[in-house]
Structure formats: C-alpha cells, structure tokens
C-alpha atoms as a PDB file:
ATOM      1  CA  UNK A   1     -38.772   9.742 -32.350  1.00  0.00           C
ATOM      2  CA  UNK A   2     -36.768   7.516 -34.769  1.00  0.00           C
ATOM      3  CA  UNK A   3     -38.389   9.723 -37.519  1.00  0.00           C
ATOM      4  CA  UNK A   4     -37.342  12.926 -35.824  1.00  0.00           C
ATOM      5  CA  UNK A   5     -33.834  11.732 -35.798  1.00  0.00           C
ATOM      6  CA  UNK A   6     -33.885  10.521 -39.058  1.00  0.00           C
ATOM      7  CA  UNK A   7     -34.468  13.645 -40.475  1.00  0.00           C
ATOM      8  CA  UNK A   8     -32.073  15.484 -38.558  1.00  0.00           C
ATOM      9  CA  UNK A   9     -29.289  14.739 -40.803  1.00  0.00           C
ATOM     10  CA  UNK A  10     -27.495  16.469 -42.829  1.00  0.00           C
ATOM     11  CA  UNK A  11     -28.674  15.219 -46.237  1.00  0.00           C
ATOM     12  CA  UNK A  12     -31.924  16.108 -45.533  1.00  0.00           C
ATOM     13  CA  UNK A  13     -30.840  19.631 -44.582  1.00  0.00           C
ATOM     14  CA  UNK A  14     -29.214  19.736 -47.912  1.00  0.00           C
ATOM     15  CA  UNK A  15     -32.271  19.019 -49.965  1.00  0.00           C
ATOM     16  CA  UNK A  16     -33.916  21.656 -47.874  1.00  0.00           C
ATOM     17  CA  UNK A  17     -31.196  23.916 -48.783  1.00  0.00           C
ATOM     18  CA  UNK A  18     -31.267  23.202 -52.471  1.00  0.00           C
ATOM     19  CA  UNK A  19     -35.007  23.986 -52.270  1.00  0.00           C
ATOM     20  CA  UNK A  20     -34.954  27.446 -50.822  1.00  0.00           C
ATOM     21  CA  UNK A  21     -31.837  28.703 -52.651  1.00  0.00           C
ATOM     22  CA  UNK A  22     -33.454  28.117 -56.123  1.00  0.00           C
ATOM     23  CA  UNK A  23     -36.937  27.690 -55.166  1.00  0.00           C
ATOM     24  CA  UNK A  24     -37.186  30.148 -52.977  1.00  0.00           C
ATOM     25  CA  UNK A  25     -34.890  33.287 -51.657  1.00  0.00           C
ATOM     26  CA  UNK A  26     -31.489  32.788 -52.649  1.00  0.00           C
ATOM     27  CA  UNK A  27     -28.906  35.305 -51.024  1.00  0.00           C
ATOM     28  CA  UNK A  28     -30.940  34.445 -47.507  1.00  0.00           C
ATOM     29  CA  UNK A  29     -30.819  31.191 -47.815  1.00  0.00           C
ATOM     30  CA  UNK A  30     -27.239  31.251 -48.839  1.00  0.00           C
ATOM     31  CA  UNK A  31     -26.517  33.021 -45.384  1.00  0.00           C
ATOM     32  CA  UNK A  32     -28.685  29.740 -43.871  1.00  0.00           C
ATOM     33  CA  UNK A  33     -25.649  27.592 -45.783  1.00  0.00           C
ATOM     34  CA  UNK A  34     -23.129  29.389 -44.032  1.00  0.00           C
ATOM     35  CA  UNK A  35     -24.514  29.348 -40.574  1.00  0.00           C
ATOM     36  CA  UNK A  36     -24.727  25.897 -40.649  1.00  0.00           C
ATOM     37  CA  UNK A  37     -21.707  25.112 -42.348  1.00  0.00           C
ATOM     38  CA  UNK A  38     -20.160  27.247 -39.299  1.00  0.00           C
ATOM     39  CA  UNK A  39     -22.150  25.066 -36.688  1.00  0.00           C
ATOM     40  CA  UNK A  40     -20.418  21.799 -38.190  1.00  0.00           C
ATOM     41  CA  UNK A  41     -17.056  23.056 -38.101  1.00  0.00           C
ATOM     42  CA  UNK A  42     -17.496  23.568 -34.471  1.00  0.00           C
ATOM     43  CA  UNK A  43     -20.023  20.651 -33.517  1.00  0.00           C
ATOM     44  CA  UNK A  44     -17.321  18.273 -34.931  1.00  0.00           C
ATOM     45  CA  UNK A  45     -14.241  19.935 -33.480  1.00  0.00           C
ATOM     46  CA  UNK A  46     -16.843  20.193 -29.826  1.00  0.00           C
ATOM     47  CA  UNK A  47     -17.164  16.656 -30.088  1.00  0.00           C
ATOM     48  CA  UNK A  48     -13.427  15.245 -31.287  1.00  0.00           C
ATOM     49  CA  UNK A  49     -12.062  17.529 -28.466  1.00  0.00           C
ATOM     50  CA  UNK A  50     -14.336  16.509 -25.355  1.00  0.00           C
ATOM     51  CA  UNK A  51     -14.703  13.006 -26.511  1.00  0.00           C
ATOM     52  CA  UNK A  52     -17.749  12.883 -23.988  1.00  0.00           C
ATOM     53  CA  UNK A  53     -19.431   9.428 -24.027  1.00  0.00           C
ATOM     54  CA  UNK A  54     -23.521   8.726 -25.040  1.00  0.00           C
ATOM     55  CA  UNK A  55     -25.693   7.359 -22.948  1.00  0.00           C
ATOM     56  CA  UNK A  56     -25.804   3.862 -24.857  1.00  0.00           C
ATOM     57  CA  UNK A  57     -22.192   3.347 -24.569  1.00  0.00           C
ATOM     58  CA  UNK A  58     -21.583   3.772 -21.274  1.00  0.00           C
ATOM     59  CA  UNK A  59     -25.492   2.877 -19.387  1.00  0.00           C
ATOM     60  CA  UNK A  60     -26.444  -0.842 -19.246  1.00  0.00           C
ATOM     61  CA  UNK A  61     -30.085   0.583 -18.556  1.00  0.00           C
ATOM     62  CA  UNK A  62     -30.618   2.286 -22.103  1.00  0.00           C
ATOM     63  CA  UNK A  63     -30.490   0.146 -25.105  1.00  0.00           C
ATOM     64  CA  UNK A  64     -30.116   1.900 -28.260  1.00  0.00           C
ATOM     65  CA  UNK A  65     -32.923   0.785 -30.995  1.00  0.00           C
ATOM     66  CA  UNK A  66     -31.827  -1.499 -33.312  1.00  0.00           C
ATOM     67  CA  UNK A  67     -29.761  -3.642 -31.113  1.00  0.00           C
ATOM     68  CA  UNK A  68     -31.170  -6.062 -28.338  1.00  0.00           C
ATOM     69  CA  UNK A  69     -27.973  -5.828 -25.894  1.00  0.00           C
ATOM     70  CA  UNK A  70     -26.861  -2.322 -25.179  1.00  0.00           C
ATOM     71  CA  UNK A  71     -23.128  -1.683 -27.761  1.00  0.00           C
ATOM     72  CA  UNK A  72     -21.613  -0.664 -23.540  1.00  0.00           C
ATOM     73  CA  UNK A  73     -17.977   0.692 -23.598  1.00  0.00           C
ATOM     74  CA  UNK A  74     -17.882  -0.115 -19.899  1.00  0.00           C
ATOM     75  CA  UNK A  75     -20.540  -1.878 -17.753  1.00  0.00           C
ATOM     76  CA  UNK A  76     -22.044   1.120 -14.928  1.00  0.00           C
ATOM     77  CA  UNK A  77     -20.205   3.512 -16.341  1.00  0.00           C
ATOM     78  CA  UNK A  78     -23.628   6.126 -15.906  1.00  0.00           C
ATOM     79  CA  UNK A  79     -23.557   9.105 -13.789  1.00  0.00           C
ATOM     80  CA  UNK A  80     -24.183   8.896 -10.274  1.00  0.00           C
ATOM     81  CA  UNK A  81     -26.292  11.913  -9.974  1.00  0.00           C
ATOM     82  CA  UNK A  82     -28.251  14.106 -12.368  1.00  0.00           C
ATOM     83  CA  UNK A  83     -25.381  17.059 -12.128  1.00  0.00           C
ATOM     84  CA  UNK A  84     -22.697  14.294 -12.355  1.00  0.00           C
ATOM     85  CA  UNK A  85     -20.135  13.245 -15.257  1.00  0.00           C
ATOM     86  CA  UNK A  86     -20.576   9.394 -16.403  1.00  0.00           C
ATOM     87  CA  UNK A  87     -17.397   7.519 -14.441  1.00  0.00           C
ATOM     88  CA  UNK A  88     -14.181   8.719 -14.843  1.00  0.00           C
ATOM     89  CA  UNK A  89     -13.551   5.182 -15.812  1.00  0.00           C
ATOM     90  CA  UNK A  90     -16.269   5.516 -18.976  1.00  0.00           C
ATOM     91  CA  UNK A  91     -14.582   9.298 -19.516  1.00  0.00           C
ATOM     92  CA  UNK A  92     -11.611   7.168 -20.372  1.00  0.00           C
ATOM     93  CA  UNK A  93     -12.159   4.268 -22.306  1.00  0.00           C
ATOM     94  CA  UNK A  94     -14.106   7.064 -24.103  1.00  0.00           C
ATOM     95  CA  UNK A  95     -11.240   8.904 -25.187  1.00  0.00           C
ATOM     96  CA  UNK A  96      -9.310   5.437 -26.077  1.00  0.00           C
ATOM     97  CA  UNK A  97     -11.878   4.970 -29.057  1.00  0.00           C
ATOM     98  CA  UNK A  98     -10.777   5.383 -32.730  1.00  0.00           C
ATOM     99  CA  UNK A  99     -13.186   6.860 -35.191  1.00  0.00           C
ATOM    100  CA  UNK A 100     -15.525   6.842 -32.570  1.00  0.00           C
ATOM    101  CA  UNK A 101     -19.380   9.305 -32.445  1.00  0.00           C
ATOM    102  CA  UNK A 102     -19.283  10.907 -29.396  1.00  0.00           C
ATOM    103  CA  UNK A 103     -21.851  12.646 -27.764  1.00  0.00           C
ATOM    104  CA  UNK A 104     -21.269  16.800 -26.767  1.00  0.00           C
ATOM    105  CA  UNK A 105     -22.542  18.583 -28.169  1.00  0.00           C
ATOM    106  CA  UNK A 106     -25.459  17.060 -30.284  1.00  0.00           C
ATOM    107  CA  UNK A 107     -24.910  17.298 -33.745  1.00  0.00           C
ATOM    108  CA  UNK A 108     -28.620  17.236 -34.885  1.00  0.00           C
ATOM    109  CA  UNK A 109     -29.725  19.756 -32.227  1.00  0.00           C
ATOM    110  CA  UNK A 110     -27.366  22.069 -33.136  1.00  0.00           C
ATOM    111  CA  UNK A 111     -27.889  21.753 -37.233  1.00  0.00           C
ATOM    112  CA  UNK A 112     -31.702  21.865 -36.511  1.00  0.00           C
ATOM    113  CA  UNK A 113     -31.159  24.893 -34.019  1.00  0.00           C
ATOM    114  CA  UNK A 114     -28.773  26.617 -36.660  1.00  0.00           C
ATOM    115  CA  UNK A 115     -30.766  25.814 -39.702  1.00  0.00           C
ATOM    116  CA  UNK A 116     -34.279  26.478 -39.004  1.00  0.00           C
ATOM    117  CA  UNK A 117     -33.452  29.421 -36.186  1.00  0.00           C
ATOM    118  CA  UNK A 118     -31.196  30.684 -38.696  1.00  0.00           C
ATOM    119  CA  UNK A 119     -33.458  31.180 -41.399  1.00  0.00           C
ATOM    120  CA  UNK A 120     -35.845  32.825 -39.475  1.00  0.00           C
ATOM    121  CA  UNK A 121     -33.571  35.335 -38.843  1.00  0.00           C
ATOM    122  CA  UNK A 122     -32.693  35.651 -42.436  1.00  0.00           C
ATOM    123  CA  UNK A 123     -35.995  34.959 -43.859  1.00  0.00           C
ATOM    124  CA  UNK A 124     -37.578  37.662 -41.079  1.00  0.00           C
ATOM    125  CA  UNK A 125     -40.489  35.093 -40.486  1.00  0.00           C
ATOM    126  CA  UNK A 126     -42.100  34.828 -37.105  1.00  0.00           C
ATOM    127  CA  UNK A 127     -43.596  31.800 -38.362  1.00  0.00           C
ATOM    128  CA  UNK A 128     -40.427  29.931 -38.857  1.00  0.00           C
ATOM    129  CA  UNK A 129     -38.909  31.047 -35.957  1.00  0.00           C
ATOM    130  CA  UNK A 130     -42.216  29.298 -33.919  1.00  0.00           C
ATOM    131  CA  UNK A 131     -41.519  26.411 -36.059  1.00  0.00           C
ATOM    132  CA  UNK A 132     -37.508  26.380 -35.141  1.00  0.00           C
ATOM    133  CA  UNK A 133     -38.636  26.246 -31.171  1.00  0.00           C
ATOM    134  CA  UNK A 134     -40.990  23.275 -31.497  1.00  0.00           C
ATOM    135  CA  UNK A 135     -38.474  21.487 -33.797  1.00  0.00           C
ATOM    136  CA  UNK A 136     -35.552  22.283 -31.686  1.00  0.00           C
ATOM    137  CA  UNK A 137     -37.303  20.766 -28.669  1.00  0.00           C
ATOM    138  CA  UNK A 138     -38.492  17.876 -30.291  1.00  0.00           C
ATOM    139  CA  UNK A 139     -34.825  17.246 -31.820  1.00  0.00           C
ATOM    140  CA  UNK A 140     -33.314  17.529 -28.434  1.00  0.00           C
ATOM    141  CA  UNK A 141     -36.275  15.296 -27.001  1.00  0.00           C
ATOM    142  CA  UNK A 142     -35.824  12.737 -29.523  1.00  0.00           C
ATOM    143  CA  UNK A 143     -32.224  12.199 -29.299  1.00  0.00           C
ATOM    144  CA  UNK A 144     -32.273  11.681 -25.620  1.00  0.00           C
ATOM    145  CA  UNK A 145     -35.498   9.218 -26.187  1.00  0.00           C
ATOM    146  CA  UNK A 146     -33.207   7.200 -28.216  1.00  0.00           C
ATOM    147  CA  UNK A 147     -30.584   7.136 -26.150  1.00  0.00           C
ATOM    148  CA  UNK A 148     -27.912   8.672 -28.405  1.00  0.00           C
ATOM    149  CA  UNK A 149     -27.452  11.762 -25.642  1.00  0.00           C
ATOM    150  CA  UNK A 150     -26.902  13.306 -22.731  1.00  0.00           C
ATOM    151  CA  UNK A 151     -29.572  16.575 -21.478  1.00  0.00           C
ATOM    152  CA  UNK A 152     -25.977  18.435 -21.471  1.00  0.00           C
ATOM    153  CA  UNK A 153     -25.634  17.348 -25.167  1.00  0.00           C
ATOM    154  CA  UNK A 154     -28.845  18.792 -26.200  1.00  0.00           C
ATOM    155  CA  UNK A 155     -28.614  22.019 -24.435  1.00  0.00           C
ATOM    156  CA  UNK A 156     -24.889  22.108 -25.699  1.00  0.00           C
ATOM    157  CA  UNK A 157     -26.341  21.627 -29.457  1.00  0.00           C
ATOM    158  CA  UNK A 158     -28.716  24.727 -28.301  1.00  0.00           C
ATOM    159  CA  UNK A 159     -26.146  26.990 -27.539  1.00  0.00           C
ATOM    160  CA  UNK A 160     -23.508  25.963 -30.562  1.00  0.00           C
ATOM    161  CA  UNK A 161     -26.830  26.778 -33.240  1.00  0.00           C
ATOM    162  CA  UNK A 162     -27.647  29.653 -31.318  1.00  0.00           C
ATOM    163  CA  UNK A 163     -23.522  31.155 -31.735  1.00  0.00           C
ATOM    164  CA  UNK A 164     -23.598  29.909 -35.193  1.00  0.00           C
ATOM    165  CA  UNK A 165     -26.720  32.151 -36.262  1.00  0.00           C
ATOM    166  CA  UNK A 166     -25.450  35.098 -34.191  1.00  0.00           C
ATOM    167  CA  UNK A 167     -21.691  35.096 -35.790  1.00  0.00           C
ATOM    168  CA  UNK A 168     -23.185  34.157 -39.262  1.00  0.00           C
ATOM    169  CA  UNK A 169     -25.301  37.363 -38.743  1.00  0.00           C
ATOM    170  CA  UNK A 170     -22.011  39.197 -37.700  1.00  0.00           C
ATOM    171  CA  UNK A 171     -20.334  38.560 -40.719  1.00  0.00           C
ATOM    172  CA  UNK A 172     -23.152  39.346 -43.572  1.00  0.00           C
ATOM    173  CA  UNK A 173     -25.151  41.690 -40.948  1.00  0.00           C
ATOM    174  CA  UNK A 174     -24.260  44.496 -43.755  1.00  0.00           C
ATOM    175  CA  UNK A 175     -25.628  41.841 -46.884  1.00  0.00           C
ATOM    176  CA  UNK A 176     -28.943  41.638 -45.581  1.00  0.00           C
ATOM    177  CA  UNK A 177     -30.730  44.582 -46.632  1.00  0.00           C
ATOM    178  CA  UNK A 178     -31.996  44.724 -49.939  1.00  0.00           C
ATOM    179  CA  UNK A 179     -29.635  47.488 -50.896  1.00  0.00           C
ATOM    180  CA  UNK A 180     -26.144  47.176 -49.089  1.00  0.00           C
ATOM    181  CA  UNK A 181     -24.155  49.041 -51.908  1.00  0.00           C
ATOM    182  CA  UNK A 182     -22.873  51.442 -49.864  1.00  0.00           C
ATOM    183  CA  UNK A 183     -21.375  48.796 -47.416  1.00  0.00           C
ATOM    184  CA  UNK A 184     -21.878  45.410 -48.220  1.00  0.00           C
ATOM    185  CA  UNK A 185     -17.496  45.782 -48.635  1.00  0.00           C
ATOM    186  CA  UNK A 186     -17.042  45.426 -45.396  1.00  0.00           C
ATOM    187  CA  UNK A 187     -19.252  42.153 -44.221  1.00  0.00           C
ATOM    188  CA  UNK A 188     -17.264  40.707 -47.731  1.00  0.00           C
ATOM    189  CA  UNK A 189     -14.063  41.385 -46.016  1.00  0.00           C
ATOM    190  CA  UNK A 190     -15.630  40.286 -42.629  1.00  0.00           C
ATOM    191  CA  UNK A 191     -16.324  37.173 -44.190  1.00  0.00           C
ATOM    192  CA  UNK A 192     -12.984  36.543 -45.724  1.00  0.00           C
ATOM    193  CA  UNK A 193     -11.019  37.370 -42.964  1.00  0.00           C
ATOM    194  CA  UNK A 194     -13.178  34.653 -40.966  1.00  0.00           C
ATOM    195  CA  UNK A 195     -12.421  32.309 -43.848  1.00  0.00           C
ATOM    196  CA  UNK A 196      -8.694  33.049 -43.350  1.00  0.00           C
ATOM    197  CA  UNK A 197      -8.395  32.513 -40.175  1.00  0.00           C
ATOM    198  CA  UNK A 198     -10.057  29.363 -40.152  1.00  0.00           C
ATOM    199  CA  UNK A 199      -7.620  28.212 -43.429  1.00  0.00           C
ATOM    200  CA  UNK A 200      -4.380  29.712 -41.307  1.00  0.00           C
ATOM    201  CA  UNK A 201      -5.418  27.322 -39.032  1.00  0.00           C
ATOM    202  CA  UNK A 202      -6.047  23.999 -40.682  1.00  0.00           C
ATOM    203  CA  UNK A 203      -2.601  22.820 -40.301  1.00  0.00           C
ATOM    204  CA  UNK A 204      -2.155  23.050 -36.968  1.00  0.00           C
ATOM    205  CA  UNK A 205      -5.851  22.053 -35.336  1.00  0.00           C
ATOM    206  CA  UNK A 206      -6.834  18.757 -36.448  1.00  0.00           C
ATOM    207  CA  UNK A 207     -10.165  19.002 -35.158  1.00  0.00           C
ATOM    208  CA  UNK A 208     -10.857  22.113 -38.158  1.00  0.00           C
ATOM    209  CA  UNK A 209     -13.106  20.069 -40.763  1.00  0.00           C
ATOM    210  CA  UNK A 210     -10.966  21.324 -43.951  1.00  0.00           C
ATOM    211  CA  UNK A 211     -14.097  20.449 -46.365  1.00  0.00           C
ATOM    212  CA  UNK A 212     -16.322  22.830 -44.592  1.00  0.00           C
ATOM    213  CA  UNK A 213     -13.726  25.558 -44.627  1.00  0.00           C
ATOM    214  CA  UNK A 214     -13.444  25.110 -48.167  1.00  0.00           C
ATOM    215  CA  UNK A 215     -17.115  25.047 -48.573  1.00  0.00           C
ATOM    216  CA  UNK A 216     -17.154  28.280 -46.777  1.00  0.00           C
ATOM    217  CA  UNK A 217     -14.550  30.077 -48.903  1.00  0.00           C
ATOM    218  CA  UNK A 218     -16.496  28.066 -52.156  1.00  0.00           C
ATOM    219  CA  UNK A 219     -19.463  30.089 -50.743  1.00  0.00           C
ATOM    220  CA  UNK A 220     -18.124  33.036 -50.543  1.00  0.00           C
ATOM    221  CA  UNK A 221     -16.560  33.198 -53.711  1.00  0.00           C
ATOM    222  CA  UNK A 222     -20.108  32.223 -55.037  1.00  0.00           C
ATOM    223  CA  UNK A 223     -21.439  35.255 -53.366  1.00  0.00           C
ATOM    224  CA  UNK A 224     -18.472  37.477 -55.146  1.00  0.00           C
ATOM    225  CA  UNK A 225     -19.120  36.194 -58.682  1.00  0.00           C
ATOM    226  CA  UNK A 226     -23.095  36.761 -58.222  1.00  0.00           C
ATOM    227  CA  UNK A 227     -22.310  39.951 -56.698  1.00  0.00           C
ATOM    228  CA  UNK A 228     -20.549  40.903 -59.713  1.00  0.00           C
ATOM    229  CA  UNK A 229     -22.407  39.198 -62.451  1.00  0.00           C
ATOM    230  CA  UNK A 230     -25.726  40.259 -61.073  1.00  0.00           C
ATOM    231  CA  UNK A 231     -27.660  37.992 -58.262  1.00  0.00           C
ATOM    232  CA  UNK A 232     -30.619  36.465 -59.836  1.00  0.00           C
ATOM    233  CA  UNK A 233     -34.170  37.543 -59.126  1.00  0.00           C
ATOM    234  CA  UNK A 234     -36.251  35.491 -56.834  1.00  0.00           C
ATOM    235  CA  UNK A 235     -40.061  36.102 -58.174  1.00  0.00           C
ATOM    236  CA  UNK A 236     -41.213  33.094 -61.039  1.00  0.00           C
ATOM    237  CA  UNK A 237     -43.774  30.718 -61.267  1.00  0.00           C
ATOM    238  CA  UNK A 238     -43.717  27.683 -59.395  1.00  0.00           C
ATOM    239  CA  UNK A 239     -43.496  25.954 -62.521  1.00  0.00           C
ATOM    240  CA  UNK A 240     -40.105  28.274 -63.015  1.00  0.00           C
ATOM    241  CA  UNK A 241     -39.288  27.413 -59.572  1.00  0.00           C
ATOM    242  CA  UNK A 242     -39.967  24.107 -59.471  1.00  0.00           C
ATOM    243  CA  UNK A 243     -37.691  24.275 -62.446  1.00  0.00           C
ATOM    244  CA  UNK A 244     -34.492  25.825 -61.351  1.00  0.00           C
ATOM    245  CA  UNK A 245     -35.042  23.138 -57.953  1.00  0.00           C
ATOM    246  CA  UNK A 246     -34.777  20.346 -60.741  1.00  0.00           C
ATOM    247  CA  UNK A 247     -32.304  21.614 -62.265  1.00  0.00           C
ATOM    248  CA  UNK A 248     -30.143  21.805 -59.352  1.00  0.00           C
ATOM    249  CA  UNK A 249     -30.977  18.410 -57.910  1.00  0.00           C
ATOM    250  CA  UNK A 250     -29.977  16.610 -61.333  1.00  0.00           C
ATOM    251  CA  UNK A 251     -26.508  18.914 -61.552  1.00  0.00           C
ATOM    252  CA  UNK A 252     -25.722  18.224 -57.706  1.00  0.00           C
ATOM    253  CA  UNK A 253     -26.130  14.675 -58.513  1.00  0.00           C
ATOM    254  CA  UNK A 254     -24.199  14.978 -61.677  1.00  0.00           C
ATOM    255  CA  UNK A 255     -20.962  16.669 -60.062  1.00  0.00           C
ATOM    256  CA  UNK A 256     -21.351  14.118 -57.335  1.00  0.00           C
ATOM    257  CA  UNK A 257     -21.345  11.509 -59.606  1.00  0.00           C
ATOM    258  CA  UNK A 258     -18.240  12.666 -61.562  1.00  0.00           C
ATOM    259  CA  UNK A 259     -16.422  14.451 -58.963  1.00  0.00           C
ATOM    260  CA  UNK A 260     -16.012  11.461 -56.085  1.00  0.00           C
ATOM    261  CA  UNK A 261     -15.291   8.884 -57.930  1.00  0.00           C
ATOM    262  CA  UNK A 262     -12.075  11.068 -59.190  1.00  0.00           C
ATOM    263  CA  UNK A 263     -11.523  11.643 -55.332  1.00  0.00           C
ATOM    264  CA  UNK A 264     -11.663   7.664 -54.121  1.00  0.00           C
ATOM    265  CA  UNK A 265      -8.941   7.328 -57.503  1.00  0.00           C
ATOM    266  CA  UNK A 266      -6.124   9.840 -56.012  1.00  0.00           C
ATOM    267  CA  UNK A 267      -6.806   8.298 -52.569  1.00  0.00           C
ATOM    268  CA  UNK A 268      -7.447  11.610 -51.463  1.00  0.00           C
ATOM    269  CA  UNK A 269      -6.998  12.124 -47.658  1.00  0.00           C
ATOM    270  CA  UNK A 270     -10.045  13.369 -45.928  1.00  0.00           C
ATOM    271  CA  UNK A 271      -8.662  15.955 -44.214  1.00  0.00           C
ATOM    272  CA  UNK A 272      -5.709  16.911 -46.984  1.00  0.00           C
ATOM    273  CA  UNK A 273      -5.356  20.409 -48.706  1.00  0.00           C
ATOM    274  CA  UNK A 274      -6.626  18.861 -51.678  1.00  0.00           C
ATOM    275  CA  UNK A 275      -9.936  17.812 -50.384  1.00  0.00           C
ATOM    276  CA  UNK A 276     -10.420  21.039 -49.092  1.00  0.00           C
ATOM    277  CA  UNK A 277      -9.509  22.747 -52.556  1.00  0.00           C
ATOM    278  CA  UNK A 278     -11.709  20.164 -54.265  1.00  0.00           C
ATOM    279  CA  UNK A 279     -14.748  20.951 -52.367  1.00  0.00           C
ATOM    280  CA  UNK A 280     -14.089  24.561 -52.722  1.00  0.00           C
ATOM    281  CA  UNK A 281     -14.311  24.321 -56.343  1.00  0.00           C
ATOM    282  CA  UNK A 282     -17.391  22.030 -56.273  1.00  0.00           C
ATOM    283  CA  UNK A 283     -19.022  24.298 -53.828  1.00  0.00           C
ATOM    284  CA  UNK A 284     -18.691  27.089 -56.052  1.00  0.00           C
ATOM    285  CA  UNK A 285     -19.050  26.133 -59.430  1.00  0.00           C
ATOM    286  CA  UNK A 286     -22.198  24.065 -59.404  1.00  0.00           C
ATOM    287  CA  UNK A 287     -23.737  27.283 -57.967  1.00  0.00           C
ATOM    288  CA  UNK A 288     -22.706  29.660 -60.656  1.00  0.00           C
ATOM    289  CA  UNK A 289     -22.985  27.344 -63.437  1.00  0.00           C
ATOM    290  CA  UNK A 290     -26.864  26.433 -62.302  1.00  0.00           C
ATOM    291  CA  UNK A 291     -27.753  30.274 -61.929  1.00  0.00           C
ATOM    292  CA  UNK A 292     -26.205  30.627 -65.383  1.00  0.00           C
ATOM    293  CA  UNK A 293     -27.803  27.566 -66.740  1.00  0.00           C
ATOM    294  CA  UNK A 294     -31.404  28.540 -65.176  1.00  0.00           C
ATOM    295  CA  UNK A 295     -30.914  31.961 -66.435  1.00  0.00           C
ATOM    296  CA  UNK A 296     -30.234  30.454 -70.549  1.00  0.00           C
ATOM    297  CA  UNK A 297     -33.258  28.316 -69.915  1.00  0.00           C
ATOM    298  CA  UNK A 298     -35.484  31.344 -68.680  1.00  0.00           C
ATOM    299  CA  UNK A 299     -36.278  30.068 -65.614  1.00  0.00           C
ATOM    300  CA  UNK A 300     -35.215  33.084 -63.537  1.00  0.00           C
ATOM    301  CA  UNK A 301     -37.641  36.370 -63.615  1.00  0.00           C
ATOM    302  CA  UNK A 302     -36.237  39.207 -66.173  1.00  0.00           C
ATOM    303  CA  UNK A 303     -35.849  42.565 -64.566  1.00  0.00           C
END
C-alpha cells in the first residue's frame, strides 16, 4: 500500500508523461497533460476551500506509518457514525492550520483517476481504461489503508478525475481526430477562452494554483506553434524513441536546473504573476525546442 501511494505522485506522473509524449503519441498525450493539469487546479482549490481533516489527524485509533503516536489535531475528534462529519470541534481546529494537507478530495485518486482514465479516452484503448479501474481502486484503497483519507475523499478524488477528463475532452473534443482542419479553430478558441477565464480570475481566488494556469496557457501555446510548424510524426524505432525520451529527460533536468535556482534568487512568490509567467515560458519552450532538437538529430520519422 505504501508503494501504491508512493507512486501516486505527481513526479512520477511526470516521467510517465515525458515518456508517452516523445516516446509514444504526442498530441494525445498532450491532451492527458491538460486533463490533469485541470484536476490539480481544482483538487488543490477542493482541498484549501473545505479544509476537511484526515483520518490521522483527527482519530487516535489510526496511526499514520512512519510515526509511533498518531500526529492528532484533537484527541476523538472521529466521526460518530459512518454517514457522519469528524467533530465539529476537529472541523475547526482543522481550518485553524497554516500550510496544512488536508484531506477532500484525494489528490492521488483524482491524478490517478484523471491520468490513466484520461488517456484511455485519448489513447482509445480498452486496455488502459481496464487498467485505470483497477488502479483507481487500488489508489483509493491504499490511501484509506494508510490512513491519509476519508471513503468521502476517495470517492471525491473519483468524481474530480472523472470532470477533469470529461471537460478536457470538451475543450479539444474537435483536436482529436486525425484530421480536424476543418474545425480544430474552434476547440483552440475553446481552450483559450478556458485559459482566460481561469487567468481573469487569479487575482481574486486565492485558491487558483497560478503555475498550473500558466502551464495550461504554456500548453496551449505549445499546441499553436506545433500546429503551425508542423506536429511531429509519432512512428520510429524504439531506438529513435528511446531517443527523443532521453533527450527530453536530460533538457527537463537542464531547464530545471537553470531555471529555479534564478526563481529562489528574485524571491519569487509562489503564487505571484511572475511565477505564473515563468512557468508558462518553461512549459512551452522546453517542448518546442526538444521537438526541434529531436527533429535536427533525426530522431523523429520523415514524412
């Protein structure tokens, strides 16, 4: 269960992503980005809003691993019946935490739910999508095993990856085909509009992550560029593949290298317009330069 947890985060969803974009499909899996990118703007801003306790901060009988006493808010503070709320008295000293994790809806439910459910949708695989349910449950099982959520958590991360794959869908449902010339203008303006709204709004919601909505508008700018400059063709040998996935691993780690550091020196606020422009750029120009780098070294398929 610790295992299952452990690679429910989002680092290890990243890798995943670098793998298929390059490796594998890449305007599908760049739809999977954006789904999940989606499902953490609204898990965090779900979970910052309801500031619903877990289990191991607020019930003396589960002890999270790693720690022999259990790290209680309150003492009893548990539900009193399987329908129930924990105590309004653990509700509150709940909400009195700063920088606190709270627990509704589960984060690594709902990434694994919009991630792998997701790209069977995109991908069009039966096989993936039988993968996505067992994953999903185990995910949700594991979480509560370990004490780090509710049953309403789970089933809350369910239903938040479930939204996130059906309004990512909405917004690129005219992208998907192989040959959306004669409307793939509208989903583009679908998209941007989305990414508008969510921008218009950064200054007055808090709980709006402002480095996924930049990653979002870094995607879809991405998706422009490619669309003009020609999206690159999927086919190769896995030695080519394996290739471009290299490629992008050691640039990733390059601009992360160069690019945060830069960041920590202008004491950059987390949640400041700059940070969001920042990751905008390094959303987007990592993946055009590494399609145009692949493409010099002949690692992409010629027409």
């Amino acid at each position: 269960m610790k295992t299952t947890s452990l690679l429910g985060y989002a680092h290890v969803y990243a890798l995943l992503l670098i793998v298929l974009i390059f490796g594998v499909r890449f305007k599908q899996s760049i739809f999977v980005f954006l789904t999940i990118l989606i499902c953490g703007i609204l898990t965090d801003g779900l979970k910052d809003g309801l500031m619903f306790p877990r289990p191991s901060d607020v019930d003396a009988r589960v002890i999270e691993p790693g720690y022999e006493r259990p790290p209680l808010l309150i003492d009893g503070g548990g539900a009193e019946s399987f329908w129930s709320l924990p105590s309004p008295e653990a509700m509150e000293v709940s909400r009195n935490q700063t920088d606190w994790s709270y627990g509704l809806p589960s984060g690594h439910v709902g990434l694994a739910a919009a991630f792998f459910l997701g790209l069977a949708f995109f991908y069009r695989s039966k096989g993936v999508f039988t993968f996505a349910v067992f994953w999903v449950l185990l995910m949700a099982l594991s979480r509560m095993y370990l004490g780090r959520h509710f049953i309403a958590d789970v089933l809350g991360g369910v239903i938040v990856g479930l939204f996130c794959v059906f309004l990512a869908a909405f917004l690129v449902r005219h992208l998907i085909a192989e040959n959306p010339r004669n409307s793939e203008v509208s989903s583009l303006i679908r998209w941007a509009v989305f990414a508008t709204i969510l921008l218009v709004l950064t200054p007055f919601i808090d709980l709006l992550d402002k480095e996924d909505v930049g990653r979002i508008w870094g995607l879809l700018l991405t998706y422009v560029v490619l669309l003009k400059t020609g999206f690159p063709l999927d086919k190769g040998s896995f030695v080519k593949r394996l290739g471009r996935v290299l490629l992008a691993v050691a640039f990733f780690i390059l601009i992360d290298q160069i690019i945060n550091p830069i960041i920590d020196s202008m004491a950059m606020e987390d949640n400041s317009f700059g940070m969001l422009f920042t990751v905008f750029l390094t959303t987007c120009i990592p993946f055009v330069a590494i399609v145009f780098l692949a493409r010099k070294l002949k690692l992409y398929a010629v027409k």
